[in-house]
PDB file of N, CA and C in Angstrom:
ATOM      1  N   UNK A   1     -50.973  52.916 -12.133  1.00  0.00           N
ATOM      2  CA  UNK A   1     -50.727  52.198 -10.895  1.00  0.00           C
ATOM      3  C   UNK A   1     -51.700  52.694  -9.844  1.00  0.00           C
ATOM      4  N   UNK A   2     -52.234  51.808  -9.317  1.00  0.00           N
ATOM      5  CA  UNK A   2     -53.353  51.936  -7.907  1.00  0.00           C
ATOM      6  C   UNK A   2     -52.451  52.081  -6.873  1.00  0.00           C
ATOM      7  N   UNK A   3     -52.664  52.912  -6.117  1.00  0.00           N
ATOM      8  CA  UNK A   3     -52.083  53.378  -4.309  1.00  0.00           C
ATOM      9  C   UNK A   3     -53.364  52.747  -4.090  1.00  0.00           C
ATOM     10  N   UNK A   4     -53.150  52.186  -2.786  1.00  0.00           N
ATOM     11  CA  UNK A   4     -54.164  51.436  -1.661  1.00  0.00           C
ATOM     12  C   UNK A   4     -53.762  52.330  -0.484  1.00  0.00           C
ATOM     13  N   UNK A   5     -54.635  51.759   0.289  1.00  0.00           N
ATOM     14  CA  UNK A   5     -55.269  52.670   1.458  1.00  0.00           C
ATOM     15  C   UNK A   5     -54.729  51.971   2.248  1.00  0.00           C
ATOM     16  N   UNK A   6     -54.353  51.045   2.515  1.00  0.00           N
ATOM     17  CA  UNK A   6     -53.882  50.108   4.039  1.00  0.00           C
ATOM     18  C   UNK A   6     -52.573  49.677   2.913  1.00  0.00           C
ATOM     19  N   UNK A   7     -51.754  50.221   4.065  1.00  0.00           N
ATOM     20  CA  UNK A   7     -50.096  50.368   3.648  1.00  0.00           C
ATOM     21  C   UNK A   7     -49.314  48.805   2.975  1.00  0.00           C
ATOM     22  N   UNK A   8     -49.682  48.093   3.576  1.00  0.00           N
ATOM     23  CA  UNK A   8     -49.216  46.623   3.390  1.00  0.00           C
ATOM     24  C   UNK A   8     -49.638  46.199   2.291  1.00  0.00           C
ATOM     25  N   UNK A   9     -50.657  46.137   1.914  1.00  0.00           N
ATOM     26  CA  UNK A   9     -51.415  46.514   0.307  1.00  0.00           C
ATOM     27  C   UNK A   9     -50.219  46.827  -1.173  1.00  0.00           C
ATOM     28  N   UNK A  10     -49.495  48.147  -0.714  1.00  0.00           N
ATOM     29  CA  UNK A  10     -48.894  48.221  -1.544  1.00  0.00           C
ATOM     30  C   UNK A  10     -47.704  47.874  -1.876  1.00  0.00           C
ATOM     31  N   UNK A  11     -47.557  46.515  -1.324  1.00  0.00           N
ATOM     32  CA  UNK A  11     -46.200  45.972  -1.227  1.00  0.00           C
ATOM     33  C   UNK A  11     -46.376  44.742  -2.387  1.00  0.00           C
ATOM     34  N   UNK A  12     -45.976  44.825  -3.843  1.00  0.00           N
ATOM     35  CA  UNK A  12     -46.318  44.177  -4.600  1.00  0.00           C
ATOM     36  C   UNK A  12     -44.865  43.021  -4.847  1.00  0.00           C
ATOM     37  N   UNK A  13     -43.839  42.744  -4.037  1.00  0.00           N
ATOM     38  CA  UNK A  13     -42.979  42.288  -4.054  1.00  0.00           C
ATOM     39  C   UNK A  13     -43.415  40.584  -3.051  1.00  0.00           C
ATOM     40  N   UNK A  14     -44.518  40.110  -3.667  1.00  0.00           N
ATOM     41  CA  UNK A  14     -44.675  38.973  -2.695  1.00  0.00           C
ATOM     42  C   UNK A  14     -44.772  38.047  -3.893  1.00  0.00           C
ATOM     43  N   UNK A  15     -43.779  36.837  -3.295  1.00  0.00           N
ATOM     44  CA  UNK A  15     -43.422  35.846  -4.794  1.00  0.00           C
ATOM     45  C   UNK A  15     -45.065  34.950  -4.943  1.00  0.00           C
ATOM     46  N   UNK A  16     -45.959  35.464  -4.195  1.00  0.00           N
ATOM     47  CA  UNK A  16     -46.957  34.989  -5.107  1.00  0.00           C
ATOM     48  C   UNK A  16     -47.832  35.317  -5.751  1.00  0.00           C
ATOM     49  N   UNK A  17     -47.590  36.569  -6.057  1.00  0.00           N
ATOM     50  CA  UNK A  17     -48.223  37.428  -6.628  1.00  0.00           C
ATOM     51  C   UNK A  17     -48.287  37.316  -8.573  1.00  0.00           C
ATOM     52  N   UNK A  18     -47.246  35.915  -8.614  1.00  0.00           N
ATOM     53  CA  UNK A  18     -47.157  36.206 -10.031  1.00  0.00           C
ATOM     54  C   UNK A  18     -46.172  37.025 -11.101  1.00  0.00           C
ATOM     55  N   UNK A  19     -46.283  36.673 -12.394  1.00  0.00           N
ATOM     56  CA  UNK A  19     -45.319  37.911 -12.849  1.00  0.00           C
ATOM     57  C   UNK A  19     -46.407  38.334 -13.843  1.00  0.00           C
ATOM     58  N   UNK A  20     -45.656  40.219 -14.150  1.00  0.00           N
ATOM     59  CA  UNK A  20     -46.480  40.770 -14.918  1.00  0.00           C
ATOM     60  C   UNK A  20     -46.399  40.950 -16.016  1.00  0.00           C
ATOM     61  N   UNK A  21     -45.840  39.802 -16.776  1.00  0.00           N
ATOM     62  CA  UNK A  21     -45.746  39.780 -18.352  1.00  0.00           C
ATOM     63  C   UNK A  21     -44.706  38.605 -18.493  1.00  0.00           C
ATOM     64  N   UNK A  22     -45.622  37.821 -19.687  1.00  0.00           N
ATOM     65  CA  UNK A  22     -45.264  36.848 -20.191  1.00  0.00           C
ATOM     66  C   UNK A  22     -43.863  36.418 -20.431  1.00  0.00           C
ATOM     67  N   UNK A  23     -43.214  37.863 -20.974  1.00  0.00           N
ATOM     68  CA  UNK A  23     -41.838  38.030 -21.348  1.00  0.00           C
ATOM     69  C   UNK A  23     -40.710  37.668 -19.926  1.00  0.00           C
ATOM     70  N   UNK A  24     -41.259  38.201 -19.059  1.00  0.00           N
ATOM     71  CA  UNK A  24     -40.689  38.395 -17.585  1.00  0.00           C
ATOM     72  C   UNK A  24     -40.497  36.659 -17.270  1.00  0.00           C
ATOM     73  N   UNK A  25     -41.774  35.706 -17.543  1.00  0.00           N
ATOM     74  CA  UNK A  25     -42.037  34.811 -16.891  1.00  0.00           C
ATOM     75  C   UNK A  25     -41.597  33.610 -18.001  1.00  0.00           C
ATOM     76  N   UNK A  26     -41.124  33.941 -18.883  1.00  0.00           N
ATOM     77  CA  UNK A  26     -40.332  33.184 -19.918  1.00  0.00           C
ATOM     78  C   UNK A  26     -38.817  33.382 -19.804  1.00  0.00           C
ATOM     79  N   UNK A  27     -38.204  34.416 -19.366  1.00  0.00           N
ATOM     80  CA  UNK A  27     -36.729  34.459 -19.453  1.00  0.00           C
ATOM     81  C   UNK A  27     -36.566  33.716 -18.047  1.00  0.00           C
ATOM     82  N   UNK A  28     -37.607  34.075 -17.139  1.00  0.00           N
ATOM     83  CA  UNK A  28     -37.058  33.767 -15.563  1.00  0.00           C
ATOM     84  C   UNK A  28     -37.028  31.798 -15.820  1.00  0.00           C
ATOM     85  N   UNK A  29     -38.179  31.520 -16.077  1.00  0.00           N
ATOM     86  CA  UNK A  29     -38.410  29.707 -16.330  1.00  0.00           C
ATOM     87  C   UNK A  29     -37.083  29.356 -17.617  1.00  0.00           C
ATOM     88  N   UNK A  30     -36.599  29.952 -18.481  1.00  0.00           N
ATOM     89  CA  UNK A  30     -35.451  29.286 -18.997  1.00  0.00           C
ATOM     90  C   UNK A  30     -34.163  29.577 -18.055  1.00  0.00           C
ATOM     91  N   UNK A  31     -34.558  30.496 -17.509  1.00  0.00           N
ATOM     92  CA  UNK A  31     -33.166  30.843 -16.506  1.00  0.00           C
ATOM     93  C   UNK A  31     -32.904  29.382 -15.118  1.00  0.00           C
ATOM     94  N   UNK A  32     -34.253  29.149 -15.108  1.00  0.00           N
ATOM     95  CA  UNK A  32     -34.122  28.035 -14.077  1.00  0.00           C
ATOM     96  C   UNK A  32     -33.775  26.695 -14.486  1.00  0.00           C
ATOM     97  N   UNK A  33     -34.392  26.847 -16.124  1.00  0.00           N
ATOM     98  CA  UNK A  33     -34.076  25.680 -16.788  1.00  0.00           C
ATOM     99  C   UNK A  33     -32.470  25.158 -16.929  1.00  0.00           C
ATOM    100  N   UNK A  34     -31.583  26.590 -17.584  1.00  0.00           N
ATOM    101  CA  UNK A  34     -30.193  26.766 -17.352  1.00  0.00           C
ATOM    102  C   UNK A  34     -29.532  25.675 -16.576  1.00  0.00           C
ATOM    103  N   UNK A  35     -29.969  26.646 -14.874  1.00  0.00           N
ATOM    104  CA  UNK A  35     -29.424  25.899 -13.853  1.00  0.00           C
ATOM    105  C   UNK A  35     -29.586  24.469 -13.383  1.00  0.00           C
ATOM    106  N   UNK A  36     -30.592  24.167 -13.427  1.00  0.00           N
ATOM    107  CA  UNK A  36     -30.659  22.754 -13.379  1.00  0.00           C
ATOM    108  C   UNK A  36     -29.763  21.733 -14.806  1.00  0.00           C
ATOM    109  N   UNK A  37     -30.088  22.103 -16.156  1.00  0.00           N
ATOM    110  CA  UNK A  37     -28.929  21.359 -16.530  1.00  0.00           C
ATOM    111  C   UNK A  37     -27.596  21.469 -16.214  1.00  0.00           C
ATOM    112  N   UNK A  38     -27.305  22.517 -15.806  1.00  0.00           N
ATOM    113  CA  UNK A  38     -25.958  23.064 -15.334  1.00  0.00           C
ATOM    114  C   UNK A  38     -25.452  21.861 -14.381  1.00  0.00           C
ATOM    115  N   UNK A  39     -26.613  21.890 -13.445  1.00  0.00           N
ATOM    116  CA  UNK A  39     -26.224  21.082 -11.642  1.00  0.00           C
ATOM    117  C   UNK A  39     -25.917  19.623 -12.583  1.00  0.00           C
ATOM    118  N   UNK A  40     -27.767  19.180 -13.572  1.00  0.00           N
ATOM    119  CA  UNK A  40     -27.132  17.940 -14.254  1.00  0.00           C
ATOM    120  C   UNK A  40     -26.229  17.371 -14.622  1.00  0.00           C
ATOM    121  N   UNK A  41     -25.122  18.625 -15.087  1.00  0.00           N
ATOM    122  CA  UNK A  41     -24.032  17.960 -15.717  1.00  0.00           C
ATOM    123  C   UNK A  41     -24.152  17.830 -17.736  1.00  0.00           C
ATOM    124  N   UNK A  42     -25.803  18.710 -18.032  1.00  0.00           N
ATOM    125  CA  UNK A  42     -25.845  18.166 -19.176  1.00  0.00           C
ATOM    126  C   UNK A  42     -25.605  20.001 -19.756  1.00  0.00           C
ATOM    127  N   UNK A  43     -24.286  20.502 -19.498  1.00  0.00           N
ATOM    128  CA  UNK A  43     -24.244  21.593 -20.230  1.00  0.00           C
ATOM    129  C   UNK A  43     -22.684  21.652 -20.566  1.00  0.00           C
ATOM    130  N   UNK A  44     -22.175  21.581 -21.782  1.00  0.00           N
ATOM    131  CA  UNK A  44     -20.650  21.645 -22.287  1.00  0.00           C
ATOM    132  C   UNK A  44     -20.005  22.340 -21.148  1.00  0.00           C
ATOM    133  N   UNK A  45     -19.137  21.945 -20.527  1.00  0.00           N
ATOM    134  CA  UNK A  45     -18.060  22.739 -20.302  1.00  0.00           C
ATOM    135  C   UNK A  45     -17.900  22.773 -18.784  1.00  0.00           C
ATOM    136  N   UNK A  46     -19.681  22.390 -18.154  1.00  0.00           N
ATOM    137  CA  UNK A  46     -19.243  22.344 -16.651  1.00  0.00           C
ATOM    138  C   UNK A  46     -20.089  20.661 -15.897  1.00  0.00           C
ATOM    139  N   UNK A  47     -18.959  20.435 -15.503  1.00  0.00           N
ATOM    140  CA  UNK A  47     -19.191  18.814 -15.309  1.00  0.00           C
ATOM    141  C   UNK A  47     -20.149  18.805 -14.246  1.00  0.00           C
ATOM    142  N   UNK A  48     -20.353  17.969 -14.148  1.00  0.00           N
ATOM    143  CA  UNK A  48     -21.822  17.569 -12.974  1.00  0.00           C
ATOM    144  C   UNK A  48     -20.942  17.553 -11.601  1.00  0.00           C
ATOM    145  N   UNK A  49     -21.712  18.011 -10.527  1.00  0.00           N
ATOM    146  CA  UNK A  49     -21.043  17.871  -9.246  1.00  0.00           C
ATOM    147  C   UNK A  49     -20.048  19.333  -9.438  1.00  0.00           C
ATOM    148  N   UNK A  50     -19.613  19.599 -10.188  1.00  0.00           N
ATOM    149  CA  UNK A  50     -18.598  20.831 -10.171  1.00  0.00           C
ATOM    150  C   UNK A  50     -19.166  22.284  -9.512  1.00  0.00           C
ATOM    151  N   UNK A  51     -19.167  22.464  -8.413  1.00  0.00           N
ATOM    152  CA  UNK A  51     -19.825  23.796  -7.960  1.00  0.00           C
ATOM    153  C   UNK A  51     -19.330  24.918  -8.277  1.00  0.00           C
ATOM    154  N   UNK A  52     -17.697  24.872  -8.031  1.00  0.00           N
ATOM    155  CA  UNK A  52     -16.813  26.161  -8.289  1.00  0.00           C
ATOM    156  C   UNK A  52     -17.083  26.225  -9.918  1.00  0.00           C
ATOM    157  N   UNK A  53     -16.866  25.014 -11.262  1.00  0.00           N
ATOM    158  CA  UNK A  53     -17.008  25.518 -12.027  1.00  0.00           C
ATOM    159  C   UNK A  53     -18.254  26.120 -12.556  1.00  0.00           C
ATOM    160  N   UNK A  54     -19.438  25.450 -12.041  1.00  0.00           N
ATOM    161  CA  UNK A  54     -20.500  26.093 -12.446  1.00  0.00           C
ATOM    162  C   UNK A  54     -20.665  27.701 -11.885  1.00  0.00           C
ATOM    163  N   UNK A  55     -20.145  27.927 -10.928  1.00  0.00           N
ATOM    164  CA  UNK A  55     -19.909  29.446 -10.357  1.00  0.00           C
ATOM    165  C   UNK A  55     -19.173  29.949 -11.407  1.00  0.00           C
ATOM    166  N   UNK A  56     -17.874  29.681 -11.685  1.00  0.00           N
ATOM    167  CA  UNK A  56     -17.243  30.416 -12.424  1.00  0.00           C
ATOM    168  C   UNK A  56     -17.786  30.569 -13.557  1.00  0.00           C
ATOM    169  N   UNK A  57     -18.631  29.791 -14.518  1.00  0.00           N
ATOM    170  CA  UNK A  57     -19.282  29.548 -15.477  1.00  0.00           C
ATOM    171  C   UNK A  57     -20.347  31.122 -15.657  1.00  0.00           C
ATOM    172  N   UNK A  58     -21.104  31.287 -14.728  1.00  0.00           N
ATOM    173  CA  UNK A  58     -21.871  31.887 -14.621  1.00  0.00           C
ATOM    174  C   UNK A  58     -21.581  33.656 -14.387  1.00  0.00           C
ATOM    175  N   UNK A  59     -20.072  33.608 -13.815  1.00  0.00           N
ATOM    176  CA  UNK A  59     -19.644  34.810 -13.461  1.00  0.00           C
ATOM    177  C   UNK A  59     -19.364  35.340 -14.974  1.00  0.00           C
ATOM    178  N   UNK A  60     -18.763  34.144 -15.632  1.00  0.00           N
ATOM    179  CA  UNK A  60     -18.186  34.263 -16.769  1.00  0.00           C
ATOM    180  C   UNK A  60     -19.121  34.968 -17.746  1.00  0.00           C
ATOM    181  N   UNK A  61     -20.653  34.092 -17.732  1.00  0.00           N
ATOM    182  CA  UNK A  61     -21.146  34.854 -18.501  1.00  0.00           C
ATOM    183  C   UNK A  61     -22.075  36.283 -18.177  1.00  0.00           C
ATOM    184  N   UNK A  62     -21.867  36.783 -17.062  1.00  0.00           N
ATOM    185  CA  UNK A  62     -22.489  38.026 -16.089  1.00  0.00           C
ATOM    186  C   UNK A  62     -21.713  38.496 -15.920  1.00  0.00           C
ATOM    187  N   UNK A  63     -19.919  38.939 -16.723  1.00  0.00           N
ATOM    188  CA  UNK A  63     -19.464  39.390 -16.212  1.00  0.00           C
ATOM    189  C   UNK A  63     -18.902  39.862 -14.982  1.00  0.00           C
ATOM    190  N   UNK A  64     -19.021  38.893 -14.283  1.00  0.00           N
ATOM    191  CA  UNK A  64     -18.596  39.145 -13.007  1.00  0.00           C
ATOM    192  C   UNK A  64     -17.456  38.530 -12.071  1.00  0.00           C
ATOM    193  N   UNK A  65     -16.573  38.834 -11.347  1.00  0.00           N
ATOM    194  CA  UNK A  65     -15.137  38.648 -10.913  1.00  0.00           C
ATOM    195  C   UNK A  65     -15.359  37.755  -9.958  1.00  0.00           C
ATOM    196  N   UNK A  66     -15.255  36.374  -9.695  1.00  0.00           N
ATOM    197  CA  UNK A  66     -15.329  35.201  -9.343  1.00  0.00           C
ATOM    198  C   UNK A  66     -14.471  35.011  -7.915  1.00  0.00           C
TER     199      UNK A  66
END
């Protein structure tokens, strides 16, 4: 890893900077893919227009308390 000299430089958290591996930039683009069929309506289990269920959907599978 390069340190830079002018502080702002080393702030590599700017969304246009890209991602740094293929792997990174393949889970994130199916992850978006997910959600949009989700909103569609074209994913078993959570109907289109359903916000709470698609929330709950998601807690469900992240483990997380809704």
């Amino acid at each position: 890893m390069e340190l830079r000299q002018v502080k702002y430089l080393n702030n590599l958290t700017k969304p246009g900077m890209g991602f740094f591996s293929d792997l990174t930039a393949r889970r994130t683009l199916q992850g978006y893919e997910i959600m949009n069929m989700m909103r569609k309506g074209q994913f078993h289990g959570v109907a289109k227009g359903d916000v709470e269920g698609q929330v709950a959907f998601v807690a469900t599978l992240f483990g997380v308390v809704a």
